[in-house]
Protein backbone atom coordinates (compact mmCIF):
# COMPACT_ATOMS: atom_id res chain seq x y z
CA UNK A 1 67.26 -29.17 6.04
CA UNK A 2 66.43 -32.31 8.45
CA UNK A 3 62.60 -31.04 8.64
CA UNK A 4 62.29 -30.85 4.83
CA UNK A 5 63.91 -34.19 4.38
CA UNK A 6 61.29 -35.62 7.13
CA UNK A 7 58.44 -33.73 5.16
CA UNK A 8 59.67 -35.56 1.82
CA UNK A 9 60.25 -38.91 3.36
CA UNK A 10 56.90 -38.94 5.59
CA UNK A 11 55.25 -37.49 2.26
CA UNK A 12 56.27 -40.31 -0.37
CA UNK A 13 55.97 -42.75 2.25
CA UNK A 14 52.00 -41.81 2.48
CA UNK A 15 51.68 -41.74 -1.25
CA UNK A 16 53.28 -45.81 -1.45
CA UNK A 17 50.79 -46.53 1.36
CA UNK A 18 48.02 -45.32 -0.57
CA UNK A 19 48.32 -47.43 -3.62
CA UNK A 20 46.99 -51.24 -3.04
CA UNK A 21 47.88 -53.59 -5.16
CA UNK A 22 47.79 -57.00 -6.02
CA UNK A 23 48.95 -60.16 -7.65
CA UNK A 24 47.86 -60.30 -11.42
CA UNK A 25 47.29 -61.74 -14.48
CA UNK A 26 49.10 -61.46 -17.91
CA UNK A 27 48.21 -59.02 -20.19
CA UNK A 28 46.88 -62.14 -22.62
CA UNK A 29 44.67 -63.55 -19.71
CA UNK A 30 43.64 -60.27 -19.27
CA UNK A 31 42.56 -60.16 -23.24
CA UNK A 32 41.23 -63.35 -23.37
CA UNK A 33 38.71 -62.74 -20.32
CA UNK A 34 37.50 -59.57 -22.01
CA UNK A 35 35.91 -61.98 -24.98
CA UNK A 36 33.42 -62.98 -22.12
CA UNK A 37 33.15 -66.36 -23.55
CA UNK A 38 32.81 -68.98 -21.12
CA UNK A 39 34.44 -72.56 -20.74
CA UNK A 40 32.36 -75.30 -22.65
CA UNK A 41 30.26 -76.74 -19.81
CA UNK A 42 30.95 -73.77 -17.13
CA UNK A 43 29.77 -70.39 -16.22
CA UNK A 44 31.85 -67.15 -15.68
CA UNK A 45 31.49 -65.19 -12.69
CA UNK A 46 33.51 -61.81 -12.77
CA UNK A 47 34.01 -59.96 -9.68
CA UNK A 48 35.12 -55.98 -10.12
CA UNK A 49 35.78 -53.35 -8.10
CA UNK A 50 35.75 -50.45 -9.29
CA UNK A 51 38.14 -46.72 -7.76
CA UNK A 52 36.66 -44.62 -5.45
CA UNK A 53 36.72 -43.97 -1.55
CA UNK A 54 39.18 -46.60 0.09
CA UNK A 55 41.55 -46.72 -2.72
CA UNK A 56 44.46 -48.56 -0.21
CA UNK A 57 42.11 -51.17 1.07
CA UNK A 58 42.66 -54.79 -0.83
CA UNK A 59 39.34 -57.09 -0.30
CA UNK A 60 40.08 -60.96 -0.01
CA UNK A 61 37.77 -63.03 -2.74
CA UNK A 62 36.36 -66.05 -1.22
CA UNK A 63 34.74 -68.96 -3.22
CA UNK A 64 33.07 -71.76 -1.79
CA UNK A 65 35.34 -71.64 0.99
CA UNK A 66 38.48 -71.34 -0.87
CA UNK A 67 40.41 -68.52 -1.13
CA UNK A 68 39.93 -67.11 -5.04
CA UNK A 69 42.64 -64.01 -4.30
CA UNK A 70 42.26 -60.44 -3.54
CA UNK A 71 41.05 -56.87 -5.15
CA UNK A 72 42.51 -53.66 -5.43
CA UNK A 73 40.40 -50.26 -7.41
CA UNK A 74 39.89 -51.00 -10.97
CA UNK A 75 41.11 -54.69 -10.83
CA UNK A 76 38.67 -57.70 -11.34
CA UNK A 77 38.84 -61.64 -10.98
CA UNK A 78 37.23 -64.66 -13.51
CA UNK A 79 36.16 -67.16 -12.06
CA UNK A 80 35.13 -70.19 -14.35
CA UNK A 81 32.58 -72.37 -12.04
CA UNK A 82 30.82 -75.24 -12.72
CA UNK A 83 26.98 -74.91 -12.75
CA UNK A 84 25.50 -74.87 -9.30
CA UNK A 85 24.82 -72.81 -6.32
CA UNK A 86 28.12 -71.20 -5.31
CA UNK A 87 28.75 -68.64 -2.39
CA UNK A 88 31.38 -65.79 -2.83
CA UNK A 89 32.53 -64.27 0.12
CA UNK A 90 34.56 -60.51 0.14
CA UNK A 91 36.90 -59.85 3.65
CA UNK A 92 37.46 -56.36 4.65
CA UNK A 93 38.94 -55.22 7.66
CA UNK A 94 35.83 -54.62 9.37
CA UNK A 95 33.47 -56.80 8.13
CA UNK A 96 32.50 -59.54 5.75
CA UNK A 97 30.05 -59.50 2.87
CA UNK A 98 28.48 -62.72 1.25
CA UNK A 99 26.22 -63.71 -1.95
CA UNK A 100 24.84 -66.95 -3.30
CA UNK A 101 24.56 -67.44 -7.33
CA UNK A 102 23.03 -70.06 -9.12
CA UNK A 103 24.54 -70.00 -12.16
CA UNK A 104 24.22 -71.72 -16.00
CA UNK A 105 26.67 -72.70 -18.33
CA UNK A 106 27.77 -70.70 -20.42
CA UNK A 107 26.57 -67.35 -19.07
CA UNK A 108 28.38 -64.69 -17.54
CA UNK A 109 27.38 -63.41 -14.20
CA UNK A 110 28.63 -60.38 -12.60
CA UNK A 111 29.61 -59.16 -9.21
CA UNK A 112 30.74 -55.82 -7.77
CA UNK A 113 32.69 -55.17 -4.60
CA UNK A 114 32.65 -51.65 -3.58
CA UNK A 115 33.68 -49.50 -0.30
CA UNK A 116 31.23 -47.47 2.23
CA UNK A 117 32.64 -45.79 5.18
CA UNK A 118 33.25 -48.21 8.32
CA UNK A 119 34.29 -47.55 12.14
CA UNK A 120 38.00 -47.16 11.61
CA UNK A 121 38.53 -49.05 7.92
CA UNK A 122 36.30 -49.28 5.01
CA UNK A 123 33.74 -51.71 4.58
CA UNK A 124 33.24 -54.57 1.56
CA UNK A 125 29.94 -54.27 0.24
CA UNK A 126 28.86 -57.13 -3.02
CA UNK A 127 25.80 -57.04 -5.25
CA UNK A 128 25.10 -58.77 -8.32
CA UNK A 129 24.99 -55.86 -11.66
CA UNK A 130 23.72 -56.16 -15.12
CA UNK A 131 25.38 -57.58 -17.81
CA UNK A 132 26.07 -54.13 -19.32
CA UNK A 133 27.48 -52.38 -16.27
CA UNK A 134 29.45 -55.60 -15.64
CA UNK A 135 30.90 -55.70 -18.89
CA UNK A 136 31.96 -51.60 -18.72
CA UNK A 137 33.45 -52.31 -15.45
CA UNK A 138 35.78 -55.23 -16.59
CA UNK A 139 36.65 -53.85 -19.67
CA UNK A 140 38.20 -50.51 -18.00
CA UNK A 141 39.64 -52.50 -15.50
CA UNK A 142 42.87 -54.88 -15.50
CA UNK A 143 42.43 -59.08 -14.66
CA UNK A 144 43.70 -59.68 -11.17
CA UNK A 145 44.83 -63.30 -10.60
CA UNK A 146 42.51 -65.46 -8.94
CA UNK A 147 42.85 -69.29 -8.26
CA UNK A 148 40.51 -71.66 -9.73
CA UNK A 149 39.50 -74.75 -8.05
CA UNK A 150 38.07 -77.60 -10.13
């Protein structure tokens, strides 16, 4: 009886482990950002990561320097920007991944994080995607918070 207790307890505390998660939004944030309309005068960049290998690793966002939040499978952050350069910057474990966008007002840019195999952890890996793909991604996903610095 001890041993199967031990089984159960070692087994549900694996599946807890497995399931990242993160700070988010309200449902009505979450709406609004999937209208992809842009602040008068700013630019939208949406990061998403999408569910695959490394499902219990959570990725820190990094925006100019400041910490935006973090991302677990199938979440995604807005960030409303002003238009400039600005450099977003994803932490894993292991490593850390950066891009530069210059971007418009009023346009939406788009940014996925996703996971390759690493030494011991997973690896953050960022590249810019259509509009299209970008778009899909967000709109199966749910809005995790992110802080926005003016």
């Amino acid at each position: 009886m001890k041993t199967i207790s031990l089984f159960v307890l070692a087994l549900s505390s694996l599946l807890l482990a497995s399931c990242a998660s993160v700070p988010m939004d309200s449902s009505s944030a979450d709406a609004e950002a999937k209208q992809f309309t842009p602040q008068p005068g700013r630019a939208s960049i949406y990061v998403t990561r999408g569910f695959g290998v490394g499902s219990a690793l959570v990725f820190q966002t990094i925006l100019d320097g400041r910490i935006a939040g973090a991302l677990a499978p199938k979440t995604y952050q807005l960030l409303s920007v002003s238009p400039c350069q600005h450099t977003l910057i994803v932490s894993a474990t292991e490593n850390v991944q950066q891009t530069t966008l210059t971007v418009q007002p009023g346009r939406n840019y788009f940014v996925e994080v996703s996971v390759s195999m690493g030494f011991i952890s997973g690896h953050a890996n960022i590249q810019t995607i259509s509009d299209s793909q970008g778009r899909s991604q967000v709109l199966s996903s749910k809005r995790a918070a992110a802080t926005t610095y003016q």
